[in-house]
C-alpha atoms as a PDB file:
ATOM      1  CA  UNK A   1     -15.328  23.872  24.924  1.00  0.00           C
ATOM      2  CA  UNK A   2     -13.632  23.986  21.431  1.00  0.00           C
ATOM      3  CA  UNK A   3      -9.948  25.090  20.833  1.00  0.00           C
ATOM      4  CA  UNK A   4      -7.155  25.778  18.209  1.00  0.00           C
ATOM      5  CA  UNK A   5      -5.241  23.693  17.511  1.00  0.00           C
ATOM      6  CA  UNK A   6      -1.680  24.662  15.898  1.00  0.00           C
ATOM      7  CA  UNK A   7       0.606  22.554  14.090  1.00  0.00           C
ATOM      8  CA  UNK A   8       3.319  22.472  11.915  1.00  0.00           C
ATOM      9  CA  UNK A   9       3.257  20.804   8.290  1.00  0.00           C
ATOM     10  CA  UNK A  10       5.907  18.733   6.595  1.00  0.00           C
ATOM     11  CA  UNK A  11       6.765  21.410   4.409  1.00  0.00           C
ATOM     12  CA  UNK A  12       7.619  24.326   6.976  1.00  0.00           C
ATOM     13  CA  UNK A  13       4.069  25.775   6.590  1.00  0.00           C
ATOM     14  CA  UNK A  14       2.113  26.135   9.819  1.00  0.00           C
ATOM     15  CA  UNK A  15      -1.674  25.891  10.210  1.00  0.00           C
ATOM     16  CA  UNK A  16      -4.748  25.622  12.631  1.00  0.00           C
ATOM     17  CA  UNK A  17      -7.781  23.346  12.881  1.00  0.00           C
ATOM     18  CA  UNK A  18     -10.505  24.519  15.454  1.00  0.00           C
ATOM     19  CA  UNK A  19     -11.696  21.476  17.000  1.00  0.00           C
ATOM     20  CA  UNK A  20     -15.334  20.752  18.906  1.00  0.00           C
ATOM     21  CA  UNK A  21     -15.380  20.151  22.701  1.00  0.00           C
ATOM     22  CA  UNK A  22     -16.199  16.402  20.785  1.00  0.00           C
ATOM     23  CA  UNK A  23     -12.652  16.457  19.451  1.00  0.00           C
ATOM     24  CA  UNK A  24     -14.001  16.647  16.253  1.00  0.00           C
ATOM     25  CA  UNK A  25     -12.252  19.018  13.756  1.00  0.00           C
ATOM     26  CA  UNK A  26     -14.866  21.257  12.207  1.00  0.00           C
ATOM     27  CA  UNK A  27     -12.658  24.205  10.371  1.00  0.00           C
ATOM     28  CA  UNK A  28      -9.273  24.077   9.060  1.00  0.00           C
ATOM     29  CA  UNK A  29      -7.009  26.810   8.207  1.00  0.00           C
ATOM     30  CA  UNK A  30      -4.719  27.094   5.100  1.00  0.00           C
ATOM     31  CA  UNK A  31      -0.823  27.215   5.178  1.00  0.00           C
ATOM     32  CA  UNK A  32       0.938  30.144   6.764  1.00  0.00           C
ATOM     33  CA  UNK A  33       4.562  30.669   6.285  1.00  0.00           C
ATOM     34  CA  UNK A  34       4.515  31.677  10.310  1.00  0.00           C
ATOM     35  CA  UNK A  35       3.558  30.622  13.600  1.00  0.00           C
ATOM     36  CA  UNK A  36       2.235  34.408  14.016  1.00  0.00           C
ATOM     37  CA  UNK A  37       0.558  34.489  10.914  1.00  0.00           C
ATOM     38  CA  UNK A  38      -1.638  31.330  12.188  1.00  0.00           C
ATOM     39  CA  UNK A  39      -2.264  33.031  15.146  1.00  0.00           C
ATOM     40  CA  UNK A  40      -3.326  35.955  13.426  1.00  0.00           C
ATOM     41  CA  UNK A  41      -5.835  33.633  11.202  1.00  0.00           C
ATOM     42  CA  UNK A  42      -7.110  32.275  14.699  1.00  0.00           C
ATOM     43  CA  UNK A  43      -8.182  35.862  15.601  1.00  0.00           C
ATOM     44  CA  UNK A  44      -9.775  36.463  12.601  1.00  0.00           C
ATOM     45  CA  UNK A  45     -11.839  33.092  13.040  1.00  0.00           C
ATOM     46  CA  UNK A  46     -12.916  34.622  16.583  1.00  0.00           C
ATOM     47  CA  UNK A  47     -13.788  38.001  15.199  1.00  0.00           C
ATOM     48  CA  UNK A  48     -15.440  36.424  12.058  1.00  0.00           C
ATOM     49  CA  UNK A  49     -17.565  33.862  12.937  1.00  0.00           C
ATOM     50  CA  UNK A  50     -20.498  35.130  14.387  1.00  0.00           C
ATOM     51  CA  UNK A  51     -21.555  37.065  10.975  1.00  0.00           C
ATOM     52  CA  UNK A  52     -23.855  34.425   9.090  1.00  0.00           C
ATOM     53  CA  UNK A  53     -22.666  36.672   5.600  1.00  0.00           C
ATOM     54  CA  UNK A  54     -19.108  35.874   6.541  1.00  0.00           C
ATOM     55  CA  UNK A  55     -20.017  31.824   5.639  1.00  0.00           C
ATOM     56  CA  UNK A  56     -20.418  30.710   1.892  1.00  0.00           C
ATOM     57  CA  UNK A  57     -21.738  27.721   1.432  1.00  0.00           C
ATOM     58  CA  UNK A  58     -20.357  25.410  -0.848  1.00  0.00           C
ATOM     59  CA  UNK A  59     -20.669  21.941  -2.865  1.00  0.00           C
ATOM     60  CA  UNK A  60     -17.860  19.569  -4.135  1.00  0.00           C
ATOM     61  CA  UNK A  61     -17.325  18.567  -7.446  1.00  0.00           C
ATOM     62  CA  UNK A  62     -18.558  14.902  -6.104  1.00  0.00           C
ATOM     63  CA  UNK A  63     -21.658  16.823  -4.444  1.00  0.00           C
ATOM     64  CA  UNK A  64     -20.810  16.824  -1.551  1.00  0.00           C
ATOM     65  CA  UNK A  65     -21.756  20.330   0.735  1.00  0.00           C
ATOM     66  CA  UNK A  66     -18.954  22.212   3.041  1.00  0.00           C
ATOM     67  CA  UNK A  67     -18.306  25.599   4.050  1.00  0.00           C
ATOM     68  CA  UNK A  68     -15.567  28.694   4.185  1.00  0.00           C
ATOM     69  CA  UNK A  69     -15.345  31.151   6.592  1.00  0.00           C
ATOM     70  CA  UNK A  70     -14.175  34.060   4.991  1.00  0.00           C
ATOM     71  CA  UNK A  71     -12.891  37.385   6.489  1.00  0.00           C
ATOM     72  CA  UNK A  72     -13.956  40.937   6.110  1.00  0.00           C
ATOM     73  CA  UNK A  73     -11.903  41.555   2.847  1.00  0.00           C
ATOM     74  CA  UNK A  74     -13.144  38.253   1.411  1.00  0.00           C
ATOM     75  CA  UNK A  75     -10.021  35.709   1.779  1.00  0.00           C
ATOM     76  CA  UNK A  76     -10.820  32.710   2.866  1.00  0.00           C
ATOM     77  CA  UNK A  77      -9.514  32.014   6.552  1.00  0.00           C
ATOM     78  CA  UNK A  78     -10.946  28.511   7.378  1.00  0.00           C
ATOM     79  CA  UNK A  79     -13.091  25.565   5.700  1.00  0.00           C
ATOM     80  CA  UNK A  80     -14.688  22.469   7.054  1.00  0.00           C
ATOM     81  CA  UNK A  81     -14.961  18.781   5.996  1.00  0.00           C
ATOM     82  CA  UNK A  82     -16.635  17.584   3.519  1.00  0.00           C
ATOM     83  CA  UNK A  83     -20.492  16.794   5.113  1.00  0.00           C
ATOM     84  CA  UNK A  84     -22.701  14.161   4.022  1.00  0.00           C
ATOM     85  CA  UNK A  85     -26.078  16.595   3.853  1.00  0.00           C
ATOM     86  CA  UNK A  86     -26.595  20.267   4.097  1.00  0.00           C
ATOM     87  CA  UNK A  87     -28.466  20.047   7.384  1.00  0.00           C
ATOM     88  CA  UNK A  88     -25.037  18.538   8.289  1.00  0.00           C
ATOM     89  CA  UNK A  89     -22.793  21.440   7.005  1.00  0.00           C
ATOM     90  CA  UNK A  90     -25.501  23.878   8.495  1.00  0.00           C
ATOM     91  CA  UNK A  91     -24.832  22.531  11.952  1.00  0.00           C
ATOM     92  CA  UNK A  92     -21.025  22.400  11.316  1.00  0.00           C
ATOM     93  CA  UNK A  93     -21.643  26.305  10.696  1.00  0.00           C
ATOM     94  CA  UNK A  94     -23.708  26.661  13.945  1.00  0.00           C
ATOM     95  CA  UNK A  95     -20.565  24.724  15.382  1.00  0.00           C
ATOM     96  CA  UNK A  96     -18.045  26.914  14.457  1.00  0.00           C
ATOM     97  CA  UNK A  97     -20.140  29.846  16.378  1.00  0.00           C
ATOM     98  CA  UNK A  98     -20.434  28.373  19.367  1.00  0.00           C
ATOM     99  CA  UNK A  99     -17.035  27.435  19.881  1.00  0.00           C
ATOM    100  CA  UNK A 100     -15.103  29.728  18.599  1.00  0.00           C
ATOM    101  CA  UNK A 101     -14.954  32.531  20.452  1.00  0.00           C
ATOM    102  CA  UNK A 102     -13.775  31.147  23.638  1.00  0.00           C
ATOM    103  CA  UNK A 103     -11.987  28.365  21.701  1.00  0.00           C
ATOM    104  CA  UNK A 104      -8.600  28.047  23.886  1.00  0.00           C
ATOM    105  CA  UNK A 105      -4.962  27.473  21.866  1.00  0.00           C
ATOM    106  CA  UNK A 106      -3.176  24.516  22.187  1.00  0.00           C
ATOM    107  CA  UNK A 107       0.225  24.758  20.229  1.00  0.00           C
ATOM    108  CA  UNK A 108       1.465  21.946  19.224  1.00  0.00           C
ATOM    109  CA  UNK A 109       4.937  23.487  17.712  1.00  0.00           C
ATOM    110  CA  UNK A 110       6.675  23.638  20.798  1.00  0.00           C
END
């Protein structure tokens, strides 16, 4: 099973990475300026990711594909690695769906 995983950044800002039952990290949040606003960004990965329209897939300067998860009013909420195909990406995107919705939280703040 996947979870959330909150942390805190060197410069105050908090964020969230939603990792595979692998470990693996396959979406990572931007800076919020608070611990709620994370957790508010974690909901909005749960609610968002099951809508294929809500993903935009993307390509690097260097060429290399990734994704954002985007909420309903368009702002990006989430984005992956960098993947070495688009098959790859495309199953990062399957990835996200299947584990985020019953993702747990682990808080790593505290």
């Amino acid at each position: 099973m996947g979870k959330f995983v909150i942390t805190k950044r060197t410069n105050g800002e908090f964020q969230f990475n939603l990792k595979a039952g692998n470990g693996q990290t396959i979406l990572s949040s931007e800076g919020y300026a608070s611990k709620s606003g994370a957790e508010n960004g974690i909901e909005s990965v749960k609610k968002n990711s099951q809508d294929d329209s809500n993903y935009s897939k993307e390509e690097s300067k260097s060429g290399k594909p990734y994704f954002n998860l985007k909420a309903g009013n368009g702002q990006i909420i989430g984005s992956s690695e960098m993947y070495e195909s688009t098959s790859a990406r495309d199953n990062g995107i399957a990835s996200v769906k299947s584990n985020a919705p019953e993702a747990t939280i682990d808080d790593q703040t505290v």
